[in-house]
C-alpha atoms as a PDB file:
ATOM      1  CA  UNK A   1       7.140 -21.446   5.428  1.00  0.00           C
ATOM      2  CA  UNK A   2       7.682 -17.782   3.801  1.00  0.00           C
ATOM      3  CA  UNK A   3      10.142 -15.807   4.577  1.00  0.00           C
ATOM      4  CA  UNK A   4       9.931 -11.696   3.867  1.00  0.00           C
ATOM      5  CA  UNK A   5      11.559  -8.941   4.098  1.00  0.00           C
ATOM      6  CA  UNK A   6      10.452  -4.834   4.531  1.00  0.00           C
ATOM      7  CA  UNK A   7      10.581  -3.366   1.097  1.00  0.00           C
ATOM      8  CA  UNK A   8       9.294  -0.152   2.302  1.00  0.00           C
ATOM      9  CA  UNK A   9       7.183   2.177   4.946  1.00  0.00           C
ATOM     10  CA  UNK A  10       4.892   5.028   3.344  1.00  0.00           C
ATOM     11  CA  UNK A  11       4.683   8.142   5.372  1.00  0.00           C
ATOM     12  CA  UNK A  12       2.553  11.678   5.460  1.00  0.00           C
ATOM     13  CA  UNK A  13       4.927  14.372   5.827  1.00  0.00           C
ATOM     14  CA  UNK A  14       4.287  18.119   5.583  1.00  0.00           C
ATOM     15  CA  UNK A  15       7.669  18.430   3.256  1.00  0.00           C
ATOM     16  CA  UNK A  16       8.771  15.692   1.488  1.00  0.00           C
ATOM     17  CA  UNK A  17      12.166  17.174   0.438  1.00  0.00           C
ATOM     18  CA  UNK A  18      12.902  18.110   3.677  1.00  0.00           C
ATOM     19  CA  UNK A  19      12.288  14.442   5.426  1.00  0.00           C
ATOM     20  CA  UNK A  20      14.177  13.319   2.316  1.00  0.00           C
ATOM     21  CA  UNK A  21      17.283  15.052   2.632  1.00  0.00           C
ATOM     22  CA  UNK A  22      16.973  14.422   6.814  1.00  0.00           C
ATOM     23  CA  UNK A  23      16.948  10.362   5.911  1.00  0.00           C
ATOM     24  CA  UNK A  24      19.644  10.667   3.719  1.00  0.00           C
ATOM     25  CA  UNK A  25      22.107  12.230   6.067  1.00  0.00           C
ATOM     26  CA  UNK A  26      21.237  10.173   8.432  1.00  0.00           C
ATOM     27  CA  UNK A  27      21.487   6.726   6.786  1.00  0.00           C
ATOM     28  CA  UNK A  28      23.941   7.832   3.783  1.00  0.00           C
ATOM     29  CA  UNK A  29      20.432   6.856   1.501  1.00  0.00           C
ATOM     30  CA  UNK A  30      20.166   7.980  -1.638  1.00  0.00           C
ATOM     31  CA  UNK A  31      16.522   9.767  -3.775  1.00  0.00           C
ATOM     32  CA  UNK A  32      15.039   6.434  -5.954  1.00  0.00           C
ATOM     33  CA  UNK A  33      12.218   8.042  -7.044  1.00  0.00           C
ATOM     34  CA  UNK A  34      10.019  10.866  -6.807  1.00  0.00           C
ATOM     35  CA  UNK A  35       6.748  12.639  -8.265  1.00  0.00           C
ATOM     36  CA  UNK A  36       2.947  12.439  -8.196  1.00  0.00           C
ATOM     37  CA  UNK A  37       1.198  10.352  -6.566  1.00  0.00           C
ATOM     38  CA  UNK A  38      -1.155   7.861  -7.985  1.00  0.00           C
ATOM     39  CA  UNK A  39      -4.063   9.044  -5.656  1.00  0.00           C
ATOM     40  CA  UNK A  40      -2.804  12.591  -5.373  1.00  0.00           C
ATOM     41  CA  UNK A  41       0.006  14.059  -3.952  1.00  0.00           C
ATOM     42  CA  UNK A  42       3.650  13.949  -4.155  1.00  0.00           C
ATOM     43  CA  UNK A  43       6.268  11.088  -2.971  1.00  0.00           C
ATOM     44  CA  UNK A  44      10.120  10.944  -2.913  1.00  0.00           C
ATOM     45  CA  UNK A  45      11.691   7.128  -2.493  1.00  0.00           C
ATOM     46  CA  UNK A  46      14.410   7.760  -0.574  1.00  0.00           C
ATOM     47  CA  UNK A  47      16.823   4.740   0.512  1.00  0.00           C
ATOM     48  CA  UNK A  48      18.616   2.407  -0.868  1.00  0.00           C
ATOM     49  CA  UNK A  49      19.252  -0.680  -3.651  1.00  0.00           C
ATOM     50  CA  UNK A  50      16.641  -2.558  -1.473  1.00  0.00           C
ATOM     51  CA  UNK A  51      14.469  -1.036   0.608  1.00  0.00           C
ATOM     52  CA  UNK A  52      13.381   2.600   1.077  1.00  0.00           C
ATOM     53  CA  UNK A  53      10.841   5.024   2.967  1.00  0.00           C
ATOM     54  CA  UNK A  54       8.461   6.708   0.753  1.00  0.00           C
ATOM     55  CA  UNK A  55       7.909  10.452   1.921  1.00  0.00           C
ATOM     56  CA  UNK A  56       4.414  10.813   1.203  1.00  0.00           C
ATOM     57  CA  UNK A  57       2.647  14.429   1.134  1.00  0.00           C
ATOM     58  CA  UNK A  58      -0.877  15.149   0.258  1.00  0.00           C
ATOM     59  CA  UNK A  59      -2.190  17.961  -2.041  1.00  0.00           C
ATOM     60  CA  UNK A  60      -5.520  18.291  -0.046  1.00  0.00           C
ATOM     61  CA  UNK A  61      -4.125  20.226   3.003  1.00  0.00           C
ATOM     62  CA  UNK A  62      -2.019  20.068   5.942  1.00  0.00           C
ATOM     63  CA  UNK A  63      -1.143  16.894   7.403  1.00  0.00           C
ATOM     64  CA  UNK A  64      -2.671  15.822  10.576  1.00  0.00           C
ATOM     65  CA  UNK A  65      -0.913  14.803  13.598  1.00  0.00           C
ATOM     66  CA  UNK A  66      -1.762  11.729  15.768  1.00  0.00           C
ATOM     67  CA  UNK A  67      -1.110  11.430  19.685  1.00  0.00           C
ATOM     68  CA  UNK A  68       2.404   8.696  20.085  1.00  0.00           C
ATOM     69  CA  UNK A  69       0.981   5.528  19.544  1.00  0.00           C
ATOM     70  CA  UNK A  70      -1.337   5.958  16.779  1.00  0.00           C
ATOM     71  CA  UNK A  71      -1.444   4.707  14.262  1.00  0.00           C
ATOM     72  CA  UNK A  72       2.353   4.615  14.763  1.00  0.00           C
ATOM     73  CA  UNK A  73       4.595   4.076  17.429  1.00  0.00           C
ATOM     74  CA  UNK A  74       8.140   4.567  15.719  1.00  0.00           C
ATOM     75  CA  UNK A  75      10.292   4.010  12.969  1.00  0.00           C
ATOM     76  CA  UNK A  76      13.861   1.853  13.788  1.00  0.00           C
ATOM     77  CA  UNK A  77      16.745   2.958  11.442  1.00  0.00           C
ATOM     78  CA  UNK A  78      20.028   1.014  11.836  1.00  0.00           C
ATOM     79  CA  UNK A  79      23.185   3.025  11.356  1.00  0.00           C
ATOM     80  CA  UNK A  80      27.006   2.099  12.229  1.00  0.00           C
ATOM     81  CA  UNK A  81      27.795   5.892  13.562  1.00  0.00           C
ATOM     82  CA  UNK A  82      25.258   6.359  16.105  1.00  0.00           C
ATOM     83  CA  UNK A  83      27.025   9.441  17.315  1.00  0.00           C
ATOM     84  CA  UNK A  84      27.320  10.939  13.887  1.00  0.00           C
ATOM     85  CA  UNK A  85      23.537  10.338  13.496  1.00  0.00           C
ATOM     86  CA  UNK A  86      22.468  12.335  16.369  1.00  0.00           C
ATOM     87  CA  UNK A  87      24.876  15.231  15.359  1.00  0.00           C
ATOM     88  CA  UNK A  88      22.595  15.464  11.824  1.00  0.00           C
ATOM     89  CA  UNK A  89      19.712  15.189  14.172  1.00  0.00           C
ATOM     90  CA  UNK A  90      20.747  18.084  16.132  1.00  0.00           C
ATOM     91  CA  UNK A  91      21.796  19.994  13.132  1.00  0.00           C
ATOM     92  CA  UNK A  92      18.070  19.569  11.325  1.00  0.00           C
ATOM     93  CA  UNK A  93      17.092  21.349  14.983  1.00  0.00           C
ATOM     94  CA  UNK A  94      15.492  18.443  16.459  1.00  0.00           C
ATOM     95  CA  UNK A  95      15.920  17.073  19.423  1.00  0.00           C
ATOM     96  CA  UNK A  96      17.709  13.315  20.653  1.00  0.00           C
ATOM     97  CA  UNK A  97      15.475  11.579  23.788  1.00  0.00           C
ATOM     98  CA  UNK A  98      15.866   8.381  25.743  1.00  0.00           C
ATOM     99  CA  UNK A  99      19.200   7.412  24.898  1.00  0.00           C
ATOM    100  CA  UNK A 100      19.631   4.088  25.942  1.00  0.00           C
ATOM    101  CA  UNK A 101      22.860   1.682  25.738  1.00  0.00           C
ATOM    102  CA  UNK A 102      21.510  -2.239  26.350  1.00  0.00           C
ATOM    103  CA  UNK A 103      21.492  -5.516  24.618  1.00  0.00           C
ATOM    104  CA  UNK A 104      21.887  -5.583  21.635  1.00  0.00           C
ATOM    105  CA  UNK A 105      22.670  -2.184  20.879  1.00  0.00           C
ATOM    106  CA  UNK A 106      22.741   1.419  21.457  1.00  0.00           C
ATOM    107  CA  UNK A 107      20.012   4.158  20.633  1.00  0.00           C
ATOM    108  CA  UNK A 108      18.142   7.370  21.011  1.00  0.00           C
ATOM    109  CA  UNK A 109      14.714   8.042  19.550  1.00  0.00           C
ATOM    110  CA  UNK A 110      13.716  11.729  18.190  1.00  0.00           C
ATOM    111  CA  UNK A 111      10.565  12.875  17.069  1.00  0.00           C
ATOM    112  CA  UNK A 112      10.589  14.836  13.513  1.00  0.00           C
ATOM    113  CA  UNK A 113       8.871  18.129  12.357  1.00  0.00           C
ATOM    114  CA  UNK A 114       5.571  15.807  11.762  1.00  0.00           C
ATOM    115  CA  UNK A 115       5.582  14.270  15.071  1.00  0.00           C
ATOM    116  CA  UNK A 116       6.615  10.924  13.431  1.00  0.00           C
ATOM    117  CA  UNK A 117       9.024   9.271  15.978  1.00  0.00           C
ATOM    118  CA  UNK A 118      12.297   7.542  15.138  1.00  0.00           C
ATOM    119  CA  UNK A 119      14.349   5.212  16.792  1.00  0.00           C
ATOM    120  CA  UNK A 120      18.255   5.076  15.597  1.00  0.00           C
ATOM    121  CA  UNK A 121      20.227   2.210  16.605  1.00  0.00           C
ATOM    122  CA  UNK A 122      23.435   1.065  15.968  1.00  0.00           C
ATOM    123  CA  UNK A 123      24.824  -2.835  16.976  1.00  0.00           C
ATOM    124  CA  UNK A 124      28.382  -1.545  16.666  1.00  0.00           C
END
């Protein structure tokens, strides 16, 4: 049987450098990779030695936003200072939701300046 891994989620934002430097403060990620896009555009890698998100914005206009749910319900990011992670949340002036603390771990969810929703957890 296979076995897999995520190597990395693509996502439209309407500023790439901005949703960069958001994911790394709030994972400790670092920039892999960034420029044009090979069907137009511009994408920053931002992550780590083994996966990443690509931050993905288009040079035909502003990006569109979709209802929750579709196409995407969220985006679940591990981190080990939960706490600290909702303090760069607050600080990028967006706001935590539905904190939750149950089996196995703790988390909040936020949505970011795109309406793209993200879940941070941590199993500390």
């Amino acid at each position: 049987m296979p076995s897999g891994f995520l190597e990395h989620a693509n996502i439209t934002v309407s500023d790439p450098e901005r949703s960069s430097a958001l994911l790394q403060k709030l994972c400790g990620w670092h920039e892999r990779w960034r420029g044009p896009s090979q069907l137009g555009g511009w994408t920053i890698h931002v992550g780590n030695d083994h996966d990443y998100i690509a931050v993905y914005t288009r040079d035909d206009g502003p990006v569109e936003r979709h209802r929750k749910g579709a196409p995407l319900n969220h985006v679940g990011l591990v981190v080990d200072d939960l706490d600290a992670a909702e303090q760069v949340v607050v600080a990028a002036g967006l706001v935590p939701f539905n904190h939750a603390d149950y089996e196995p771990g703790r988390r909040f969810y936020f949505f970011d300046w795109d309406g793209i929703e993200f879940e941070m957890v941590s199993y500390v």
